[in-house]
Structure formats: structure tokens, C-alpha cells
PDB file of N, CA and C in Angstrom:
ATOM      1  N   UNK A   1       0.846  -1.174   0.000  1.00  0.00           N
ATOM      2  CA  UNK A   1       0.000   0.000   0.000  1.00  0.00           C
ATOM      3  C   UNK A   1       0.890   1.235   0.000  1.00  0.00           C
ATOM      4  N   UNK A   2       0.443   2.034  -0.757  1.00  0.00           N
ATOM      5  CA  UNK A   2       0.920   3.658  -1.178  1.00  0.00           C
ATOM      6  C   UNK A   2       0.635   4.795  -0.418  1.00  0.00           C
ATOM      7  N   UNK A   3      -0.194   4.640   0.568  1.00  0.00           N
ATOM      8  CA  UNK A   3      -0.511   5.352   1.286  1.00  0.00           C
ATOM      9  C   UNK A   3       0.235   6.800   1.480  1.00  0.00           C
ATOM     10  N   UNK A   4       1.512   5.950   2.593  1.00  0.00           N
ATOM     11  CA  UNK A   4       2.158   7.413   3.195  1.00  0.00           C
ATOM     12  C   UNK A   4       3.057   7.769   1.894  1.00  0.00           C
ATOM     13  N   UNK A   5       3.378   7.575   0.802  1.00  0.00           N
ATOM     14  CA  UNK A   5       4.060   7.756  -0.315  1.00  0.00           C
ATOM     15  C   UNK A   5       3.138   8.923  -1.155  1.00  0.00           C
ATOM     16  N   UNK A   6       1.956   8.575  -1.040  1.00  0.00           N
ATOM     17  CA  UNK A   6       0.792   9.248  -1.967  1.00  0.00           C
ATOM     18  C   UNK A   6       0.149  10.397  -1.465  1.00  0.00           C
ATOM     19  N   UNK A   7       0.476  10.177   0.285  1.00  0.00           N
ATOM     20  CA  UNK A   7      -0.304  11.301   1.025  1.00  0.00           C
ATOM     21  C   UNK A   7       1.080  12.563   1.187  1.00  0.00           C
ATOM     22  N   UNK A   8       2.333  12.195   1.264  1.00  0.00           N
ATOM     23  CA  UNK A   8       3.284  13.032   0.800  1.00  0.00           C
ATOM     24  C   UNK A   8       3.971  13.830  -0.213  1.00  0.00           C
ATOM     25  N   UNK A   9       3.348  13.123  -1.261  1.00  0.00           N
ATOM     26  CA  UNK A   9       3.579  13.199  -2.705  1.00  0.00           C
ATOM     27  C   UNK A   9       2.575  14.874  -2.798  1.00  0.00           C
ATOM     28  N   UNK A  10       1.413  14.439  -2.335  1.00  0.00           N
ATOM     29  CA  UNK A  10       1.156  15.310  -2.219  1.00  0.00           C
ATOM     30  C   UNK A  10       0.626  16.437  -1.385  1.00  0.00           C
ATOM     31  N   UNK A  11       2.132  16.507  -0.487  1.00  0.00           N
ATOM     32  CA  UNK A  11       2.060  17.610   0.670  1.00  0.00           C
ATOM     33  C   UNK A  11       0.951  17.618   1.943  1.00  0.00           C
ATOM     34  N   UNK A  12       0.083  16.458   1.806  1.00  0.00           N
ATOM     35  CA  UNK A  12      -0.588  16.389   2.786  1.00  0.00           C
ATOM     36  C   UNK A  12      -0.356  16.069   4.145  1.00  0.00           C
ATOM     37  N   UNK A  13      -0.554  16.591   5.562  1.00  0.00           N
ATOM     38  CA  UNK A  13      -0.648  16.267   6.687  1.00  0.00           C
ATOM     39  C   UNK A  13      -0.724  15.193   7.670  1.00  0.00           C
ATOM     40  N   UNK A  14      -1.206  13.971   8.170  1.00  0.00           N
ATOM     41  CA  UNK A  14      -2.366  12.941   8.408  1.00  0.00           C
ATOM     42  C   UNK A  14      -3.219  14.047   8.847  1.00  0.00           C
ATOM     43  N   UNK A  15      -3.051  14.797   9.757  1.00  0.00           N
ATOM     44  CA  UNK A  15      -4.642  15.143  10.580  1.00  0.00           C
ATOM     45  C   UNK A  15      -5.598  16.081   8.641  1.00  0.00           C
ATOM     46  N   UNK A  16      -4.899  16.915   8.028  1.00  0.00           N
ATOM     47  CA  UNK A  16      -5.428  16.862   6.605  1.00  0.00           C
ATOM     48  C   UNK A  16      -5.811  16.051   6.178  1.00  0.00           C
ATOM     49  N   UNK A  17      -5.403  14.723   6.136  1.00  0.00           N
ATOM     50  CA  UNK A  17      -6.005  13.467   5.410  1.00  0.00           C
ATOM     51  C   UNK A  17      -7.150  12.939   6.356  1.00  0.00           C
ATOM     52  N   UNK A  18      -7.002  13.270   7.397  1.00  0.00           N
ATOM     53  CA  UNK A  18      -8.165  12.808   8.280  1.00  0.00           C
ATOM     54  C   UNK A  18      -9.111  13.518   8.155  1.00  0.00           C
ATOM     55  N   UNK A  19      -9.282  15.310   8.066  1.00  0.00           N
ATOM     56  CA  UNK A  19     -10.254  15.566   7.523  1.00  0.00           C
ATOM     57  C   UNK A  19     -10.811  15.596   6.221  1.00  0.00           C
ATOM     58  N   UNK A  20     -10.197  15.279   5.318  1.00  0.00           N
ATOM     59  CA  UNK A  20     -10.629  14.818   4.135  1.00  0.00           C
ATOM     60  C   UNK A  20     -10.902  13.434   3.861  1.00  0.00           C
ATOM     61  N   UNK A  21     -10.597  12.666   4.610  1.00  0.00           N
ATOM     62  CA  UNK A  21     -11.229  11.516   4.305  1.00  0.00           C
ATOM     63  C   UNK A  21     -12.569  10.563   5.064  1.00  0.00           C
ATOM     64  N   UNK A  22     -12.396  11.621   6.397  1.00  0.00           N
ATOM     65  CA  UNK A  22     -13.303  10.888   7.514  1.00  0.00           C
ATOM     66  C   UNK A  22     -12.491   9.822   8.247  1.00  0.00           C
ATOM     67  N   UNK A  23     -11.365   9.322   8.284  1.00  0.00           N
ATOM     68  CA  UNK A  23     -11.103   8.499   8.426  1.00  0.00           C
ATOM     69  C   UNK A  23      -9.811   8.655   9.839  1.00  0.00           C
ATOM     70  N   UNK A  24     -10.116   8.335  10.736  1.00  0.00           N
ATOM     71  CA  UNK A  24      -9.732   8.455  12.044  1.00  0.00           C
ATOM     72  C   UNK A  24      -8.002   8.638  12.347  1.00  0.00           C
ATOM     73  N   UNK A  25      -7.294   9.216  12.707  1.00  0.00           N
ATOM     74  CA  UNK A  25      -6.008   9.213  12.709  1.00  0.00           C
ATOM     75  C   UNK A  25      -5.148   8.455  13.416  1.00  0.00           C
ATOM     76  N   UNK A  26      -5.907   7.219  14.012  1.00  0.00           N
ATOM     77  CA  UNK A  26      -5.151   6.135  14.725  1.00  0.00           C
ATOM     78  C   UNK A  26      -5.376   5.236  13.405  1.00  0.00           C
ATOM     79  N   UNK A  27      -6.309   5.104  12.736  1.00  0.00           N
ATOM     80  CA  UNK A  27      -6.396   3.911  11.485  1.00  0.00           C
ATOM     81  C   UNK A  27      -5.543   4.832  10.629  1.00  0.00           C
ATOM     82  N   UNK A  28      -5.625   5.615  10.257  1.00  0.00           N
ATOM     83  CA  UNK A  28      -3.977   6.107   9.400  1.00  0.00           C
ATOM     84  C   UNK A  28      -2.934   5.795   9.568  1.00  0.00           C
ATOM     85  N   UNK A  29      -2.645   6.218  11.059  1.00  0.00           N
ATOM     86  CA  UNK A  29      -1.170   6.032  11.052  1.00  0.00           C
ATOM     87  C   UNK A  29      -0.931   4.106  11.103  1.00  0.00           C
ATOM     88  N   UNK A  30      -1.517   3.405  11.614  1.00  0.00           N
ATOM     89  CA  UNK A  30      -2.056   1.936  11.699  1.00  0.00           C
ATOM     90  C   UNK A  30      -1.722   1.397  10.014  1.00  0.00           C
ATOM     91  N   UNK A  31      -2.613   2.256   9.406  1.00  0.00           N
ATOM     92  CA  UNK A  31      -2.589   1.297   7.907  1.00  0.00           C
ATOM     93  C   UNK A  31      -1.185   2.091   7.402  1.00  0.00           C
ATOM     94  N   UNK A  32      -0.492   2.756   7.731  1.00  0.00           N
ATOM     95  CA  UNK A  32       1.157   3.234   7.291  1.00  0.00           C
ATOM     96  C   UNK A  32       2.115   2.574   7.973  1.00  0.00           C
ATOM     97  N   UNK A  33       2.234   2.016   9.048  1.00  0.00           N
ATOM     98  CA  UNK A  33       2.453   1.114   9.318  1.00  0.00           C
ATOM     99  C   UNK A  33       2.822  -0.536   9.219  1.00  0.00           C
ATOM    100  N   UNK A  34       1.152  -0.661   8.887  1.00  0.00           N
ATOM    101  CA  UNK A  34       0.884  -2.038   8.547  1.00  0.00           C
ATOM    102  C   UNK A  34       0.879  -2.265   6.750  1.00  0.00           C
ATOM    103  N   UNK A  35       0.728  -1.674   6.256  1.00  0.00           N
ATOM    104  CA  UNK A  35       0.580  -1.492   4.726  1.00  0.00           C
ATOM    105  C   UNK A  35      -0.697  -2.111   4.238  1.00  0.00           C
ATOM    106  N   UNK A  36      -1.755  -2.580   5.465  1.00  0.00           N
ATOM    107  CA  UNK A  36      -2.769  -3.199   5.157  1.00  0.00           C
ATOM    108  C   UNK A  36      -4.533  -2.358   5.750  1.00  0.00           C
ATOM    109  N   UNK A  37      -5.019  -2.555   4.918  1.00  0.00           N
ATOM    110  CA  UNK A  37      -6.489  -2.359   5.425  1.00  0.00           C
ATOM    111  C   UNK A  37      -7.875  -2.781   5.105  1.00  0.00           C
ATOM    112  N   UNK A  38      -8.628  -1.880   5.337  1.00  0.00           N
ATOM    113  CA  UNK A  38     -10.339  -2.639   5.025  1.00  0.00           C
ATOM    114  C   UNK A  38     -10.222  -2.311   3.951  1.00  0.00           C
ATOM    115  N   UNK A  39     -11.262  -2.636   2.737  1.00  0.00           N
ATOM    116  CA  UNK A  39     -11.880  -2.186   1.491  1.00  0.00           C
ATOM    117  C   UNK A  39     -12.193  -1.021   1.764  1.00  0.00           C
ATOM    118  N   UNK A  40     -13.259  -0.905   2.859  1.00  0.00           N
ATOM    119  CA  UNK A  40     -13.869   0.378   2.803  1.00  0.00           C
ATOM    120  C   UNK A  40     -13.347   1.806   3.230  1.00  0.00           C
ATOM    121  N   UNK A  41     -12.373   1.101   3.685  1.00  0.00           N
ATOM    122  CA  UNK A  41     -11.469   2.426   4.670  1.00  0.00           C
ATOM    123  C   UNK A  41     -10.870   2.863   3.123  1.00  0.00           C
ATOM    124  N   UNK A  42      -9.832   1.363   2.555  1.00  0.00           N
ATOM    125  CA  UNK A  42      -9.035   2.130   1.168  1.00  0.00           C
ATOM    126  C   UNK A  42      -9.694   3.094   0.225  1.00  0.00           C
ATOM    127  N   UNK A  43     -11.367   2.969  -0.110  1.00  0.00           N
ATOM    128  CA  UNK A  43     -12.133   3.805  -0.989  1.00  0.00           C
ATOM    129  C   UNK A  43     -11.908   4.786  -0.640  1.00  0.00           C
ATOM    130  N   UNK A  44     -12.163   5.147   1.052  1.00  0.00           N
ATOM    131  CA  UNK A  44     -12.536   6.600   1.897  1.00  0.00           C
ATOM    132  C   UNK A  44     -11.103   7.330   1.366  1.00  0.00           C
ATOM    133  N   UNK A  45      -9.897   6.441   1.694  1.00  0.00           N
ATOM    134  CA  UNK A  45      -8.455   7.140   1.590  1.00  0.00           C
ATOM    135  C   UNK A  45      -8.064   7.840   0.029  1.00  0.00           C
ATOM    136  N   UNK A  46      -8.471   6.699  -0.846  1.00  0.00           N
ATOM    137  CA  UNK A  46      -8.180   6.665  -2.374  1.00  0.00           C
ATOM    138  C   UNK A  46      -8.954   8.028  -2.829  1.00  0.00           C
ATOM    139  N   UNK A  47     -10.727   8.311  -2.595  1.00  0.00           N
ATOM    140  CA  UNK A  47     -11.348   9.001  -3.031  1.00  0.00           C
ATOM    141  C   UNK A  47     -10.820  10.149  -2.313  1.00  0.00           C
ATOM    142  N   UNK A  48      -9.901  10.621  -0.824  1.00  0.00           N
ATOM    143  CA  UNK A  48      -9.947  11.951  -0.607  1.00  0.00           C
ATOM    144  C   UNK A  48      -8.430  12.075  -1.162  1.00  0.00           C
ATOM    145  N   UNK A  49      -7.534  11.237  -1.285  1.00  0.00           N
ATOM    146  CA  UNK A  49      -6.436  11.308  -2.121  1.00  0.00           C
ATOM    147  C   UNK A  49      -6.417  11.550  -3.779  1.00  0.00           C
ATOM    148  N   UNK A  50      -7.616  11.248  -4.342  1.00  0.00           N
ATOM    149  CA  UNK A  50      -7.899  11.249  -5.413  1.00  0.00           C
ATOM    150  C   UNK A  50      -7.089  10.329  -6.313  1.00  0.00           C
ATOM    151  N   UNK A  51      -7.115   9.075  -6.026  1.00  0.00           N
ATOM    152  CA  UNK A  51      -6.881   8.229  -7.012  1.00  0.00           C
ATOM    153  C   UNK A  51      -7.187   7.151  -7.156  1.00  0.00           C
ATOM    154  N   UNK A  52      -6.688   5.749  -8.205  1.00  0.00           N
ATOM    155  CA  UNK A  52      -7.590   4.918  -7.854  1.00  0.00           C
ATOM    156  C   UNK A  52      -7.362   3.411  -6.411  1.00  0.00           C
ATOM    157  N   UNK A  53      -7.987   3.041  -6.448  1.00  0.00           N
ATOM    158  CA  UNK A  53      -7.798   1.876  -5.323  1.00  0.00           C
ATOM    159  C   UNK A  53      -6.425   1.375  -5.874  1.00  0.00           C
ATOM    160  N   UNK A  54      -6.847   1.060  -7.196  1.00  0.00           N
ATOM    161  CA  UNK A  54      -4.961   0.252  -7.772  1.00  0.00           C
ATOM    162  C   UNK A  54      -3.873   1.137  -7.575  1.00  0.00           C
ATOM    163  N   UNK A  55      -3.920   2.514  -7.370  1.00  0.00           N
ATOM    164  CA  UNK A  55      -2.939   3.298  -7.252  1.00  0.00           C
ATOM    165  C   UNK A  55      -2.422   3.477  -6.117  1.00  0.00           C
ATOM    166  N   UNK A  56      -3.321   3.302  -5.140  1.00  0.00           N
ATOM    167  CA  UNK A  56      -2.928   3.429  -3.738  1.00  0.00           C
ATOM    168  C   UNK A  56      -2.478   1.819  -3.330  1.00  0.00           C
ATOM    169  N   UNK A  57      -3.504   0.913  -3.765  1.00  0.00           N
ATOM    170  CA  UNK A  57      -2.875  -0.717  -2.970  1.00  0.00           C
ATOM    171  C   UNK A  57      -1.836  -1.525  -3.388  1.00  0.00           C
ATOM    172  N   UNK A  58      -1.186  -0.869  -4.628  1.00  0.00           N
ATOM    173  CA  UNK A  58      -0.502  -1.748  -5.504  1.00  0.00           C
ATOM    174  C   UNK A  58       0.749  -0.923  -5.512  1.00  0.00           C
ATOM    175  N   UNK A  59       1.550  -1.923  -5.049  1.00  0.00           N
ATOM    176  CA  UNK A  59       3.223  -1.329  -5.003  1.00  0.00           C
ATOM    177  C   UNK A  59       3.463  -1.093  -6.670  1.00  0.00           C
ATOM    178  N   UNK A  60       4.199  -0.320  -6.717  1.00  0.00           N
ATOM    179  CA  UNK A  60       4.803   0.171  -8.145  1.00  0.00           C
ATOM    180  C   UNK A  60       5.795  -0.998  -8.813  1.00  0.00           C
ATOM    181  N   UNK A  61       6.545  -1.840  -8.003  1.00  0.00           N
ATOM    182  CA  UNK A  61       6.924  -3.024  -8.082  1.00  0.00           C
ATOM    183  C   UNK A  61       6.147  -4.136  -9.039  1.00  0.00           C
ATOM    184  N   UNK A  62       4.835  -4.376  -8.480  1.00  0.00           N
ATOM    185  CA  UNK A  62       3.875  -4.827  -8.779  1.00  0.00           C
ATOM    186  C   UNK A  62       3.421  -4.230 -10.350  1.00  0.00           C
ATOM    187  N   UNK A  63       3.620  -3.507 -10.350  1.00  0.00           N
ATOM    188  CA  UNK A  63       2.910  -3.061 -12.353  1.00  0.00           C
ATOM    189  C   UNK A  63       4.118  -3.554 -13.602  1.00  0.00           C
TER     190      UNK A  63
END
């Protein structure tokens, strides 16, 4: 997962990503961490990051 790569890329915060995504700032820092998460959490992250699920879950390795 692309997460903290994607949320830096583009200059974002966590507590910024938390309000843009809804998504709690202990499960942020958790899924940067872990490189893993729910489906539904990745949509919430992907859609306030603006990109797609494959862009965020899929190592660049991987393409």
C-alpha cells in the first residue's frame, strides 16, 4: 500500500487526510504502518487522495 508515499507526494498532513477523508487518525497512522487495510477504509483514503484503489494498494513493483 501507497498510502504514506501518496499522502506526501502530495504535501498532505495525516490530521489533513483525516479531515478529508473521515477516516480516524489512529487507522492512518495503523494502515502506514501495517501497509494493510479494510476495502472500505481504502475507498474513503483513495477518493480523498484522489486516485484509484490500484494506485494506492498496488506497489509500483507490482505493475
Amino acid at each position: 500500500m501507497r498510502l504514506k508515499e501518496i499522502r506526501t507526494e502530495r504535501g498532505l498532513s495525516v490530521p489533513k487526510l483525516v479531515e478529508l477523508s473521515g477516516v480516524p487518525r489512529r487507522t492512518i497512522q495503523e494502515i502506514e504502518n501495517r501497509n494493510d487495510c479494510r476495502v472500505s477504509t481504502a475507498i474513503q483514503l483513495a477518493d480523498a487522495l484522489g486516485v484509484t484503489l490500484d494506485e494506492l494498494c498496488r506497489d509500483e513493483a507490482a505493475n
